[in-house]
Every structure is written in C-alpha cells, then in structure tokens.
C-alpha atoms as a PDB file:
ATOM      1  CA  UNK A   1      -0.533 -12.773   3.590  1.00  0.00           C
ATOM      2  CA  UNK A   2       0.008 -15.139   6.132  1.00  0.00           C
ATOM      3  CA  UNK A   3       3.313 -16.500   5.441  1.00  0.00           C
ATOM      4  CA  UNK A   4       4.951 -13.307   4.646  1.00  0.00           C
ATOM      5  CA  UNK A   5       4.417 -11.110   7.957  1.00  0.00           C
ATOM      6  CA  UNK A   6       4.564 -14.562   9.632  1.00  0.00           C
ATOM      7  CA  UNK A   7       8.333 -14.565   8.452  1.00  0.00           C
ATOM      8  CA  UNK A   8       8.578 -10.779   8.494  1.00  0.00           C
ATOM      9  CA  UNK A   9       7.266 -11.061  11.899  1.00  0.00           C
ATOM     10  CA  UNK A  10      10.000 -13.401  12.601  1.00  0.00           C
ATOM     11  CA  UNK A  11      12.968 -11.244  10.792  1.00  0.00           C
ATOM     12  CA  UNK A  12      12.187  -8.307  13.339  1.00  0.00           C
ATOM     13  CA  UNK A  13      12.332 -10.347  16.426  1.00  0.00           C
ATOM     14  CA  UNK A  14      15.454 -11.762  15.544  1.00  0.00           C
ATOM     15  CA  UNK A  15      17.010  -8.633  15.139  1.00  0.00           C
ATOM     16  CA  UNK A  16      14.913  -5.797  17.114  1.00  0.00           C
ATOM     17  CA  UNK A  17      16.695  -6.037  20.459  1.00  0.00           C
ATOM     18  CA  UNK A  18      20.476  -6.975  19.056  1.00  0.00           C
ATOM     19  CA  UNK A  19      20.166  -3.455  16.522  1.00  0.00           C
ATOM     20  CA  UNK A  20      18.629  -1.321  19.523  1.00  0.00           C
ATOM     21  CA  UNK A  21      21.898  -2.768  21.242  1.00  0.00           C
ATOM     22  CA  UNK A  22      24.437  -2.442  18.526  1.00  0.00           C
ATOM     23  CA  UNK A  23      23.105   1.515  18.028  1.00  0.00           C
ATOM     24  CA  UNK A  24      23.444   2.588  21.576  1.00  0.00           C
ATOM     25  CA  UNK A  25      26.209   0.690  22.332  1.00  0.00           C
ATOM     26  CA  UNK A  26      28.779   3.551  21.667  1.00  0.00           C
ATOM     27  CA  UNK A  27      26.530   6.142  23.214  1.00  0.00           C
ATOM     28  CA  UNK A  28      28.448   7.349  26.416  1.00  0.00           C
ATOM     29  CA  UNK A  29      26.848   6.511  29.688  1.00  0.00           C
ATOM     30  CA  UNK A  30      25.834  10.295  30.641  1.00  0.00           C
ATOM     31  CA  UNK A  31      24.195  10.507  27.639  1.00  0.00           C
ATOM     32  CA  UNK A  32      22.101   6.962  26.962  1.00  0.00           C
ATOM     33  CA  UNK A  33      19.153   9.011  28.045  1.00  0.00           C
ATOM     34  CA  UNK A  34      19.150  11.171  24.982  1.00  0.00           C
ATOM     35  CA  UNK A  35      20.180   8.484  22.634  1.00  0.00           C
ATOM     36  CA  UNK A  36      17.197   6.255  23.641  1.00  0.00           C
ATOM     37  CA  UNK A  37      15.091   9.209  23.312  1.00  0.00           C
ATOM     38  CA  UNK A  38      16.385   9.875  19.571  1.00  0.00           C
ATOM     39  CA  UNK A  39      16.283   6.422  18.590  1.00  0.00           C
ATOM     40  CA  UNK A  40      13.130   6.026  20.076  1.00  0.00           C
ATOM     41  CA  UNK A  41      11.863   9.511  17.551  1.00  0.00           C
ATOM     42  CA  UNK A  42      13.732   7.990  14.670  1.00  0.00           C
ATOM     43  CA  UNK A  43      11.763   4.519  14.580  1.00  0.00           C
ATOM     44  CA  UNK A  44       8.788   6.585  15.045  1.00  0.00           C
ATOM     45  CA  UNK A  45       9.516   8.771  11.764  1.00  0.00           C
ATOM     46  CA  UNK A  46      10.822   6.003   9.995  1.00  0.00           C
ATOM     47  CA  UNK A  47       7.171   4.211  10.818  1.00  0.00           C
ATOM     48  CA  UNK A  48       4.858   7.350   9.979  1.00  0.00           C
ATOM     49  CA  UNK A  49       6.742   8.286   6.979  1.00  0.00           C
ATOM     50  CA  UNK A  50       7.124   4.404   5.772  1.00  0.00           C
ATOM     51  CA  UNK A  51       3.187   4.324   6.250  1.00  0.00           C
ATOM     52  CA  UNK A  52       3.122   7.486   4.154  1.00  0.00           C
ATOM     53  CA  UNK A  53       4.992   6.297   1.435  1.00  0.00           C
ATOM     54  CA  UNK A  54       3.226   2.768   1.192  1.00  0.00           C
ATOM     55  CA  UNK A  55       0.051   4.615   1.179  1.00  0.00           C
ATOM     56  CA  UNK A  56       1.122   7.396  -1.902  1.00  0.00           C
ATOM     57  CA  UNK A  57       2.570   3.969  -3.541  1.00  0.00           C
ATOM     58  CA  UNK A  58      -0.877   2.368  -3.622  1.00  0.00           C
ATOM     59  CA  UNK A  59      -2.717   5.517  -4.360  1.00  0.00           C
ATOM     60  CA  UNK A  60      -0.741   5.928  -7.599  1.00  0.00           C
ATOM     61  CA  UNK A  61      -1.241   2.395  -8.482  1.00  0.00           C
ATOM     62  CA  UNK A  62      -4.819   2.372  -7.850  1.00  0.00           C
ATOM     63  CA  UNK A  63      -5.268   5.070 -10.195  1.00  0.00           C
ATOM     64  CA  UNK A  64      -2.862   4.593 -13.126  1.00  0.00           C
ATOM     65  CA  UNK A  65      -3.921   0.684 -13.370  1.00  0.00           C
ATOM     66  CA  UNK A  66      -7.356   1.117 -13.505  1.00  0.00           C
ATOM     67  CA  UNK A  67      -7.794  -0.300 -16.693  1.00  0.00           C
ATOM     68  CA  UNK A  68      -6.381  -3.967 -15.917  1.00  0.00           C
ATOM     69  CA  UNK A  69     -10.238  -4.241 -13.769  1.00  0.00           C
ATOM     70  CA  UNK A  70     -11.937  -2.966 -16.470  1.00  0.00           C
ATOM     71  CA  UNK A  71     -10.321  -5.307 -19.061  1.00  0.00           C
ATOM     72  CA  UNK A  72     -11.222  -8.057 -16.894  1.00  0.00           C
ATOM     73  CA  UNK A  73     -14.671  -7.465 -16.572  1.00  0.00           C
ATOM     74  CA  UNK A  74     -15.524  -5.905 -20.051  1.00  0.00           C
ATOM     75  CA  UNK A  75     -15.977  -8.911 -22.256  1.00  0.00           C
ATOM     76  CA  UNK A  76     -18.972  -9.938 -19.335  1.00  0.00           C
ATOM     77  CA  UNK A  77     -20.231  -6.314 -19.557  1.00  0.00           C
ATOM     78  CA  UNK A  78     -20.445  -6.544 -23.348  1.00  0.00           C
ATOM     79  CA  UNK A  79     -22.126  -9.458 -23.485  1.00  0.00           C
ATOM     80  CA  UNK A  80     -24.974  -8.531 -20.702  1.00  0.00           C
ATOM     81  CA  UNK A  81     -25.280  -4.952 -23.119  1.00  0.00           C
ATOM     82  CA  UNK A  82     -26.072  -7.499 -25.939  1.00  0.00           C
ATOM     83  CA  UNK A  83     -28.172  -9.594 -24.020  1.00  0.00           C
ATOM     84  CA  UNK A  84     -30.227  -6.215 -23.005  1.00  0.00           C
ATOM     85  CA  UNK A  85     -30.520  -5.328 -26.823  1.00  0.00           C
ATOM     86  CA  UNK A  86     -27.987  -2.347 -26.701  1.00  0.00           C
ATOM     87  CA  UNK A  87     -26.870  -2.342 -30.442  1.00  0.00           C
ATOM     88  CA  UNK A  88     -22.865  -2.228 -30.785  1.00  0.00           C
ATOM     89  CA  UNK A  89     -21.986   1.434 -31.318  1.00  0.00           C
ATOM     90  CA  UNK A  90     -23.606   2.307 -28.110  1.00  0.00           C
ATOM     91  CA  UNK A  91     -22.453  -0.923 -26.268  1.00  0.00           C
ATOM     92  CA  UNK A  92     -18.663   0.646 -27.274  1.00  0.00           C
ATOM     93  CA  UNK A  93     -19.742   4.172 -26.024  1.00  0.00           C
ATOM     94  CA  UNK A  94     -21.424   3.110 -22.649  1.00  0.00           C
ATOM     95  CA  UNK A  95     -17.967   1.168 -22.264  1.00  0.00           C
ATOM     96  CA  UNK A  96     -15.357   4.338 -22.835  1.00  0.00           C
ATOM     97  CA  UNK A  97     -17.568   5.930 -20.271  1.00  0.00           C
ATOM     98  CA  UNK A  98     -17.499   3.099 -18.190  1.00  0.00           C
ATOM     99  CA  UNK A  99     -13.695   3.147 -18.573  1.00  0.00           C
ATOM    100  CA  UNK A 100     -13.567   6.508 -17.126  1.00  0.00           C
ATOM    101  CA  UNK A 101     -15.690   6.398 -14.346  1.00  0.00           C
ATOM    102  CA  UNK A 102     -13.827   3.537 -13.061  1.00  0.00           C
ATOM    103  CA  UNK A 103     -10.399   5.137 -13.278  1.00  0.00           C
ATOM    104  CA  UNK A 104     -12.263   8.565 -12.171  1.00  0.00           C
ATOM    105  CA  UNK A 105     -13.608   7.009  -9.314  1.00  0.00           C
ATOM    106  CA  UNK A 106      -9.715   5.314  -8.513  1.00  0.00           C
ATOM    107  CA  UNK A 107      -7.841   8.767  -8.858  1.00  0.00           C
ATOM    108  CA  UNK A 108     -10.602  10.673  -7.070  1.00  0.00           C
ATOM    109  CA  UNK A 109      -9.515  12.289  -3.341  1.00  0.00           C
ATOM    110  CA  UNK A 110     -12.992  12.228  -1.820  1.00  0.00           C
ATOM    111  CA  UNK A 111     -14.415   8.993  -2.380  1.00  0.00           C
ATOM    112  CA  UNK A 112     -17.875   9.871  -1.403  1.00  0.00           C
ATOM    113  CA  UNK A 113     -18.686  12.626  -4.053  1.00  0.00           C
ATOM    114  CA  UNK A 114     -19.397  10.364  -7.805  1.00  0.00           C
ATOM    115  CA  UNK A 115     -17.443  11.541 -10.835  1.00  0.00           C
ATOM    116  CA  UNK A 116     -19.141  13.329 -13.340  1.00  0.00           C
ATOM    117  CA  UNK A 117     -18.032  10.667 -15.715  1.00  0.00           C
ATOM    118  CA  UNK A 118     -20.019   7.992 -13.770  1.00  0.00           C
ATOM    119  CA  UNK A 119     -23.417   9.843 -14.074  1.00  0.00           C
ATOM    120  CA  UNK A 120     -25.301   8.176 -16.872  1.00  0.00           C
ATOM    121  CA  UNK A 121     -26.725  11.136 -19.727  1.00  0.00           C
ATOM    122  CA  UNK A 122     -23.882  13.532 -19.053  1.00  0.00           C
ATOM    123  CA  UNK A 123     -20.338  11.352 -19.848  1.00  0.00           C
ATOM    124  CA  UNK A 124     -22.093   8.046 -20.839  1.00  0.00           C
ATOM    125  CA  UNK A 125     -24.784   7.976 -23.374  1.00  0.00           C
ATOM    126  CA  UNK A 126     -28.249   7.487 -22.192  1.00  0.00           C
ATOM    127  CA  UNK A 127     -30.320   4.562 -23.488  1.00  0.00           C
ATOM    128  CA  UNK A 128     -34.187   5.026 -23.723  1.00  0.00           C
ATOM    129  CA  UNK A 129     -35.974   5.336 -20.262  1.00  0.00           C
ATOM    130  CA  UNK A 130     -36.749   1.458 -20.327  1.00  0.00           C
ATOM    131  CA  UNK A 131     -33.325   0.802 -20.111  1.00  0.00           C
ATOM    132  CA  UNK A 132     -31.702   3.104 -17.813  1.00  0.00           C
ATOM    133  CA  UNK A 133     -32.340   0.689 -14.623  1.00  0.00           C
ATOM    134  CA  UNK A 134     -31.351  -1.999 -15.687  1.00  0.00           C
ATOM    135  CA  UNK A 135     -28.369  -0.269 -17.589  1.00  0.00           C
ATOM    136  CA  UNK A 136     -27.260   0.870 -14.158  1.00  0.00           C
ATOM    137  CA  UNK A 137     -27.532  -2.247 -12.944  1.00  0.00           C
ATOM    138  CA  UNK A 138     -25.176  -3.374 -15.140  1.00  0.00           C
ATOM    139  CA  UNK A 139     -22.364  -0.766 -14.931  1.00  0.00           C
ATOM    140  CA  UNK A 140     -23.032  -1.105 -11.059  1.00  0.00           C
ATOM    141  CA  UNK A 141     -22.398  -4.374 -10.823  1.00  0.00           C
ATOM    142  CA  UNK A 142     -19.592  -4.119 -13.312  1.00  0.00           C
ATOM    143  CA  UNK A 143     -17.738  -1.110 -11.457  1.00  0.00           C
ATOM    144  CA  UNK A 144     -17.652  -3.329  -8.515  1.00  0.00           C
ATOM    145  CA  UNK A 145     -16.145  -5.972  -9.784  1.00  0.00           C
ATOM    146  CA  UNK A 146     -13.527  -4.303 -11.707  1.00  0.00           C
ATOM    147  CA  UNK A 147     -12.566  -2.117  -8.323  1.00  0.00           C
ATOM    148  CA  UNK A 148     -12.652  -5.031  -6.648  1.00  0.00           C
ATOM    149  CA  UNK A 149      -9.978  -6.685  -9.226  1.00  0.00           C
ATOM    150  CA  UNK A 150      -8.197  -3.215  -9.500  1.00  0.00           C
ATOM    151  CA  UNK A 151      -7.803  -3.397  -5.366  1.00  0.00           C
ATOM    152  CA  UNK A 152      -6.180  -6.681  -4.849  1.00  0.00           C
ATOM    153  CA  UNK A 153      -4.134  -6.054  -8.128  1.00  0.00           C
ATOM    154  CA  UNK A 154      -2.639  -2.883  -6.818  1.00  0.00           C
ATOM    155  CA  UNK A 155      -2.241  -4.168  -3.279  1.00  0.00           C
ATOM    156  CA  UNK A 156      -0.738  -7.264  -4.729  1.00  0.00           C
ATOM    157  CA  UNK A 157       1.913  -5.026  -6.360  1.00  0.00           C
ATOM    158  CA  UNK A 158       2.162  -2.945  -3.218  1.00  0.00           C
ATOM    159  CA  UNK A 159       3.224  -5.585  -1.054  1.00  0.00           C
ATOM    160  CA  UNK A 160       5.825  -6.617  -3.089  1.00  0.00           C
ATOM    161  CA  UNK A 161       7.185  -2.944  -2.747  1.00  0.00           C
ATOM    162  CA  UNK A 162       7.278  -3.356   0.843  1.00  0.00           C
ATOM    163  CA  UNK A 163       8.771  -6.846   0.345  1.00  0.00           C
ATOM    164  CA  UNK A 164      11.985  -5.423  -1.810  1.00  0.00           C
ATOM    165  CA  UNK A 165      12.443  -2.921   0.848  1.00  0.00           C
ATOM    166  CA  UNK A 166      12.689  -5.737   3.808  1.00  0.00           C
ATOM    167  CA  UNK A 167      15.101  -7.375   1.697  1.00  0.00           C
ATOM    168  CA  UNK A 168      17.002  -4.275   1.023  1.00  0.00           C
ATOM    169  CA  UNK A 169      17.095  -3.454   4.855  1.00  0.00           C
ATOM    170  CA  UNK A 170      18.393  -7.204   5.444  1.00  0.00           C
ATOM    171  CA  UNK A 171      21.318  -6.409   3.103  1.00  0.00           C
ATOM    172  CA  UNK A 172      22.225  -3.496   4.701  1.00  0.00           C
ATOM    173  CA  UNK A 173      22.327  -5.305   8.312  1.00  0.00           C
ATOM    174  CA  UNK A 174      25.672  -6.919   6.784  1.00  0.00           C
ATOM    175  CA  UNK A 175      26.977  -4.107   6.406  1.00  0.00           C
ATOM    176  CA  UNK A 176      27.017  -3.443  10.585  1.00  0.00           C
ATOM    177  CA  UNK A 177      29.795  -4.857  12.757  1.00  0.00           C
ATOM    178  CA  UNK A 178      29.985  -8.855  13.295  1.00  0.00           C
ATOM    179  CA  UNK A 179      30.221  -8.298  17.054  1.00  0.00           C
ATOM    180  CA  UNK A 180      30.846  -5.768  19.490  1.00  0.00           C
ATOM    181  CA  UNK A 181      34.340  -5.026  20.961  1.00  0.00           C
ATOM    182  CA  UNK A 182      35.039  -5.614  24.563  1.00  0.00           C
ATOM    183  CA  UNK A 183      35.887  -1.611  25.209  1.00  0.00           C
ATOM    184  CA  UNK A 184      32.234  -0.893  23.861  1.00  0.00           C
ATOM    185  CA  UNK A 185      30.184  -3.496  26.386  1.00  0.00           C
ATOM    186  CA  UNK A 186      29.629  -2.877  29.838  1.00  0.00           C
ATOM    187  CA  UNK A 187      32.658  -5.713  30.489  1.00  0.00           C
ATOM    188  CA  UNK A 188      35.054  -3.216  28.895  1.00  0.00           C
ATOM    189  CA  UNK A 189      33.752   0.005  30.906  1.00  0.00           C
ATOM    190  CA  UNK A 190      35.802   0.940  34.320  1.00  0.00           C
ATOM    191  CA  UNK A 191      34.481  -0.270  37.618  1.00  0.00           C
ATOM    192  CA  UNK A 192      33.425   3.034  38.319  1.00  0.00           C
ATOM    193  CA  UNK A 193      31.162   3.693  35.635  1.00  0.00           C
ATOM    194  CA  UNK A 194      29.676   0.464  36.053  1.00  0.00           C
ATOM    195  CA  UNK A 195      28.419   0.767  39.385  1.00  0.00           C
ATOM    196  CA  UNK A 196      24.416   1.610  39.489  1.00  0.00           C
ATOM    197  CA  UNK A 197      24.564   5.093  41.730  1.00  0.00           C
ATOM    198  CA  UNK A 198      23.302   4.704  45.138  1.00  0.00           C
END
C-alpha cells in the first residue's frame, strides 16, 4: 500500500491549494466568507459519504466472494477430514456447512453473535463425540484462514475501486480552466476592493 497513497499522497498536494484557489476565485469579495464555508461543508460530505460508499463496496464484496477463501483452503480441510478418519460423504457434508458458515459469518451485521450455520449438530453434521473437538479444531482453523484470504481478496479489489475513482477525478481536473484570467485575481480587482479595511 505504500506506493499507492505515497503517490496519491503526492497527487493531492499538488493540486489541494491550486483547486481551493481556482473554486473561490470567482466568488465576490463580500461573499468569500460563505463560499469558504460551503466549500469547506462540501469536502466534508464528499469525505463522509466517499467513506460510506468504500465501506458498502467492501461489505458487498466480503459477502458475495466468500467462496474464493473457502476454495482456497478446502482441498487442506479435506485432507485433515481424511487424515481424522471422516469417511467421504460426511467429509462433503461438513464442507457445504462449512461453506455457509463462512459466507454467513461474511454477510452477517453483528459480528459477535455466530450463525446458526456455524454451530456444529444443527447446519453441519455431527461426528461421534470423539471427534467433535478435534472436528472444531479443524473448521476453526479453516474459517480463519479462508476469512483471512476472503479479507485481503476483497480489500484488494476495493482499493482498486478507490484507485479508478482517483483516476477518474484526475481526468476531470482537465476539464477546469488552464489558468486564471487577470479580471478574476486580486491583480485584476480595483484598488479599492483590494485594500485590507482599516
């Protein structure tokens, strides 16, 4: 992440101060109070409801590509089921459930309360008591590590979101004026209103 925010870092100083300048710069003197103040609101909208939208963007993702981390880690989960004597048909139930816990717990709201799908003897099957620990062990360790793949995945993908919108903002900085006219700068304004009041 470096490299990106260091350039995107270095995008925005480039051209904070000249767009602040460019925006206000046909604001009439009386009023460069109020324009301030509504530029000022905008960028603050523009940031809460950007931060919104990034956050709904990942949500979604999080949720509807939950199956990428459980591909990933399934071949490793079937062969610790076979290496705990779980015959086959069970090993491919305990896996469906498994593949709906994790996307249960991705699309879930509160993520302190566990699915119903996660619970071991209600969604997934239940091996024989001798088992179940070391079972859960298993889909444990497994549901962490296909979150964890799930998470950078979808924040991978979320990122690059943010990245086409920087680049669609940079296009649409050519479409402002090259430079300013001399009427519109403080060079251009009459003696009078350039005088600081005493």
């Amino acid at each position: 992440m470096l490299v990106p925010l260091a350039v995107a870092g270095f995008g925005f100083g480039l051209i904070a101060a000249a767009l602040v300048d460019l925006i206000l710069i046909g604001v009439p003197v009386r009023d460069a109070g109020s324009g301030s103040g509504v530029l000022s609101t905008t960028q603050q909208v523009g940031m809460a409801l950007g931060v919104a939208l990034a956050g709904v963007i990942f949500f979604n993702l999080l949720a509807s590509g939950s199956g990428h981390g459980v591909n990933t880690v399934t071949p490793t989960l079937r062969s610790e089921l076979t290496a705990a004597a779980i015959p086959v048909p069970s090993q491919n139930k305990i896996i469906t459930g498994f593949r709906a816990c994790v996307h249960d717990q991705s699309a879930a709201t509160d993520p302190t309360k566990v699915p119903a799908s996660c619970q071991i003897g209600s969604a997934q099957p239940a091996p024989p008591p001798a088992q179940q620990a070391e079972l859960q062990a298993l889909l444990t360790h497994a549901g962490l590590q296909a979150d964890a793949h799930n998470f950078a995945r979808t924040f991978t993908a979320t990122l690059w979101y943010a990245a086409g919108t920087l680049v669609a903002v940079f296009l649409g900085l050519l479409a402002l004026p090259r430079r300013a006219r001399p009427q519109d700068t403080d060079a251009g304004l009459p003696v009078a209103e350039r005088a600081s009041p005493q």
